[in-house]
C-alpha atoms as a PDB file:
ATOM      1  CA  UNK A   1      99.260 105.698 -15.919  1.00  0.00           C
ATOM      2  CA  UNK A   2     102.456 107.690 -15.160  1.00  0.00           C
ATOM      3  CA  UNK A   3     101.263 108.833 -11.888  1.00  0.00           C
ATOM      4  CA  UNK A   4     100.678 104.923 -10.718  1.00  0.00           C
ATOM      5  CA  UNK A   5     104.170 104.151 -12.053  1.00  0.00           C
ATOM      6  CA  UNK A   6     105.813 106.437 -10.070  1.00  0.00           C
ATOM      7  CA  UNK A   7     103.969 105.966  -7.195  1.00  0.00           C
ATOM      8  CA  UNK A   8     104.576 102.336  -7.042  1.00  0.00           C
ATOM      9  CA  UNK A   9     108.424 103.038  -7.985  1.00  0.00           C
ATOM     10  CA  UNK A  10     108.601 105.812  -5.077  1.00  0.00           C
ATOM     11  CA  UNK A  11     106.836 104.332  -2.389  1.00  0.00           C
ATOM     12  CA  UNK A  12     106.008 100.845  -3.203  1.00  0.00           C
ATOM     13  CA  UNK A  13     103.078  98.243  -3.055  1.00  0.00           C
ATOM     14  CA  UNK A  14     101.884  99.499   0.937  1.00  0.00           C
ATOM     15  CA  UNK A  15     101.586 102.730   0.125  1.00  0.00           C
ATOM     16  CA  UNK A  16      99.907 102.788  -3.291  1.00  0.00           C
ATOM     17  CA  UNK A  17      97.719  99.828  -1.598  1.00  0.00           C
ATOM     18  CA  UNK A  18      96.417 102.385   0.741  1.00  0.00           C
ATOM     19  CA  UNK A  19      96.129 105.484  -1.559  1.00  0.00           C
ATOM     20  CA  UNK A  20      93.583 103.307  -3.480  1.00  0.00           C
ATOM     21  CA  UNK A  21      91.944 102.549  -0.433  1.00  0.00           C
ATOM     22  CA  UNK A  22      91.305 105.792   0.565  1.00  0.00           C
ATOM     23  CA  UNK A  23      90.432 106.975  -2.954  1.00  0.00           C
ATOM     24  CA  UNK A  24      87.696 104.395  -2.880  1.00  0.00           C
ATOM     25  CA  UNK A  25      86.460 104.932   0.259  1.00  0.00           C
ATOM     26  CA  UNK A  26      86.627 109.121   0.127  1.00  0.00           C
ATOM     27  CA  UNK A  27      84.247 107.955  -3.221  1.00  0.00           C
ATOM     28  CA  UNK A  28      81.517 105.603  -1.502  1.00  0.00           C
ATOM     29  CA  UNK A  29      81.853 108.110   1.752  1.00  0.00           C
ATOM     30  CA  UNK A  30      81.121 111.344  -0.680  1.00  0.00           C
ATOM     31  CA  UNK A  31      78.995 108.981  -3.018  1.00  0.00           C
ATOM     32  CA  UNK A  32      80.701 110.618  -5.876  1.00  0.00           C
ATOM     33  CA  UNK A  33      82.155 108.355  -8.808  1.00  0.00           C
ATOM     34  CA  UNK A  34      83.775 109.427 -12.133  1.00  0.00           C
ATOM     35  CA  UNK A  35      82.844 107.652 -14.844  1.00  0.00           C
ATOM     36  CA  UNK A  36      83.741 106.944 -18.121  1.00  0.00           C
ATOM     37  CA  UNK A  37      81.207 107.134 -21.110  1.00  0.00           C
ATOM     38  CA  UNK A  38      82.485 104.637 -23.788  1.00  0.00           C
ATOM     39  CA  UNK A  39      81.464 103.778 -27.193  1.00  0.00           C
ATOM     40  CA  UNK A  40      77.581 104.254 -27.981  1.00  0.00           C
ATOM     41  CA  UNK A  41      77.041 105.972 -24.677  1.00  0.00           C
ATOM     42  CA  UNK A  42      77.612 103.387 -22.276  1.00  0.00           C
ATOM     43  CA  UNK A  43      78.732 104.153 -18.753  1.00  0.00           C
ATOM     44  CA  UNK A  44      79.272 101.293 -16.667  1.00  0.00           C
ATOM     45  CA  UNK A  45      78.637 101.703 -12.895  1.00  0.00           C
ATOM     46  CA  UNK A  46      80.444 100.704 -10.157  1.00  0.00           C
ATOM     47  CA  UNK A  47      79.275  97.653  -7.715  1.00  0.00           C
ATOM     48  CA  UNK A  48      79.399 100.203  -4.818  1.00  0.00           C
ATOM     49  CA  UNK A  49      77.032 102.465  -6.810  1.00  0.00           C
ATOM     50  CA  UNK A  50      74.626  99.790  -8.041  1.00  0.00           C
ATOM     51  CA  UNK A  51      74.639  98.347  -4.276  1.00  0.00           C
ATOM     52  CA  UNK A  52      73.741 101.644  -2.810  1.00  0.00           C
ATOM     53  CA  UNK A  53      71.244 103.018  -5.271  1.00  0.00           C
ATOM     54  CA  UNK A  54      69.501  99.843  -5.098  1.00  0.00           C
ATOM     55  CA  UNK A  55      70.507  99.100  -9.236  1.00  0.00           C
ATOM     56  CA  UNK A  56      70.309  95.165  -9.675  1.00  0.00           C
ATOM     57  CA  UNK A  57      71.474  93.210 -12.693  1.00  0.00           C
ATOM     58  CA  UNK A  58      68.966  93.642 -15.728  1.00  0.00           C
ATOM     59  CA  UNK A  59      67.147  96.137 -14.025  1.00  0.00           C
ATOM     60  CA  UNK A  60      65.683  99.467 -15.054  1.00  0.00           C
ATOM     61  CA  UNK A  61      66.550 102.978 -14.453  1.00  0.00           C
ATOM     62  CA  UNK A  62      64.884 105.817 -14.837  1.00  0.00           C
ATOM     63  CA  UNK A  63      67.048 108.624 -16.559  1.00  0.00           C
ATOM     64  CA  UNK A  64      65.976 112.388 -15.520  1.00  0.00           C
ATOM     65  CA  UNK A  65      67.601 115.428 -16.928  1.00  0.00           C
ATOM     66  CA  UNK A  66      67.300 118.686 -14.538  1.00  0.00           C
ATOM     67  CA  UNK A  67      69.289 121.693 -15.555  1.00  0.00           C
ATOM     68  CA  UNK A  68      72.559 120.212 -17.036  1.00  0.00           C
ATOM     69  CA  UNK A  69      72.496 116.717 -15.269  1.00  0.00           C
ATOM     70  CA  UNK A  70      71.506 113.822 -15.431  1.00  0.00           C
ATOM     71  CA  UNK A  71      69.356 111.923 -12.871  1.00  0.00           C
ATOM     72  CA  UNK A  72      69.822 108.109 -12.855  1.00  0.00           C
ATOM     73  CA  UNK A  73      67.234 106.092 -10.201  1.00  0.00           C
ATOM     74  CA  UNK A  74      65.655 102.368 -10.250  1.00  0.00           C
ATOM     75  CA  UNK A  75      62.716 101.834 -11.726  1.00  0.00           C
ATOM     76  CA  UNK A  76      60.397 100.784  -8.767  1.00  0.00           C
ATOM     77  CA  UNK A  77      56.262 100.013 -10.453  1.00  0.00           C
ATOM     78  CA  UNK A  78      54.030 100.902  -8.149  1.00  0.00           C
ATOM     79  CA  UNK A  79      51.285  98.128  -7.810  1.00  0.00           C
ATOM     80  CA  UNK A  80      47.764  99.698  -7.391  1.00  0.00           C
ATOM     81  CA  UNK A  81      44.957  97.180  -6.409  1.00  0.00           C
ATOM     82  CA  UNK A  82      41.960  97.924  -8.616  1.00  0.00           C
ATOM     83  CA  UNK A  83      38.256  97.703  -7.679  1.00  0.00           C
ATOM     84  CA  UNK A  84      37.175  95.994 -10.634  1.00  0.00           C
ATOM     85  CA  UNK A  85      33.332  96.839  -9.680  1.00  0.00           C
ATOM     86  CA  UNK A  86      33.946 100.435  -9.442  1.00  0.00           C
ATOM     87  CA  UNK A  87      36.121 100.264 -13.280  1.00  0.00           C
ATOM     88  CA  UNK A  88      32.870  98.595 -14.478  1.00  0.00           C
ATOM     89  CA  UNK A  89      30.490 101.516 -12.957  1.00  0.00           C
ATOM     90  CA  UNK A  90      32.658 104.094 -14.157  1.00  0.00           C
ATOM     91  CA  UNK A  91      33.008 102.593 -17.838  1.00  0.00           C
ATOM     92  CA  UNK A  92      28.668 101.999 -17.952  1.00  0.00           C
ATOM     93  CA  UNK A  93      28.316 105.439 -17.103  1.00  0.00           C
ATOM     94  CA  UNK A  94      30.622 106.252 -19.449  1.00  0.00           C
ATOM     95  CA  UNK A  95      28.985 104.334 -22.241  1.00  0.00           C
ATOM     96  CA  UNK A  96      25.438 105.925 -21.602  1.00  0.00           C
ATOM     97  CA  UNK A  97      27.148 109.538 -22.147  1.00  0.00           C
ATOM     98  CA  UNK A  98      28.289 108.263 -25.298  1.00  0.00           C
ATOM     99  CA  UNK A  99      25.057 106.608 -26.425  1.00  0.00           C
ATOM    100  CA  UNK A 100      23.129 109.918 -25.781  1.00  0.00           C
ATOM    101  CA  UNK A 101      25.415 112.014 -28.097  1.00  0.00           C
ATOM    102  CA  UNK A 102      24.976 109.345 -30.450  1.00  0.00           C
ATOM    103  CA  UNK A 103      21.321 109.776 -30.183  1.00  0.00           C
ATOM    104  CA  UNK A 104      21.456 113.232 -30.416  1.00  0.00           C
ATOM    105  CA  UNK A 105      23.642 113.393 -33.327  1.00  0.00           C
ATOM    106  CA  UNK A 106      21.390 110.627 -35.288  1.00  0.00           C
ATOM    107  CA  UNK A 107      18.130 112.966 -34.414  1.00  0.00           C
ATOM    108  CA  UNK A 108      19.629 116.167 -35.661  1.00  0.00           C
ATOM    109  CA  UNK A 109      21.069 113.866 -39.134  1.00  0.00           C
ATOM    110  CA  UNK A 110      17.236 113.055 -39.809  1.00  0.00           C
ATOM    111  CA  UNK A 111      15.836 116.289 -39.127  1.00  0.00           C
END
């Protein structure tokens, strides 16, 4: 806070104007942004940040830790198209193992 007031005192509105400029550009050029975590762990990021990273309003991320940081991307689903015919195979086949240990265990119970 002391910094901007003497920076607008000493140089004026132009030159402050254009240090912010360049701060905010050297940030969306190096893609690095300091943030703040508030209250409850909420960090709020910045529109350049969402807009790049592809983060849209009531979206989700994904939060990853590796080593000592943390990973935030969007959540993309993959969609998978299912062949219902083959899920029903699969689950009958299934269903016959499990019948015969049934079987199996029933024949060894009356024995």
């Amino acid at each position: 806070m002391y910094v901007l007031l003497i920076c607008l005192l000493s140089f004026g509105w132009l030159t402050f104007l254009r240090l912010v400029s360049l701060t905010i550009s050297q940030q969306f050029i190096y893609g690095t942004f300091i943030l703040k975590v508030r209250k409850r762990g909420v960090v709020v990021l910045p529109k350049e940040l969402r807009t790049k990273a592809g983060i849209e309003e009531d979206s989700e991320v994904v939060a990853e830790i590796r080593g000592n940081e943390v990973l935030l991307r969007p959540l993309k689903p993959v969609i998978v198209r299912v062949d219902w015919a083959a899920v029903e195979k699969i689950l009958g086949e299934e269903n016959e193992v499990e019948e015969e240990k049934l079987r199996e265990v029933l024949k060894e119970l009356r024995s």
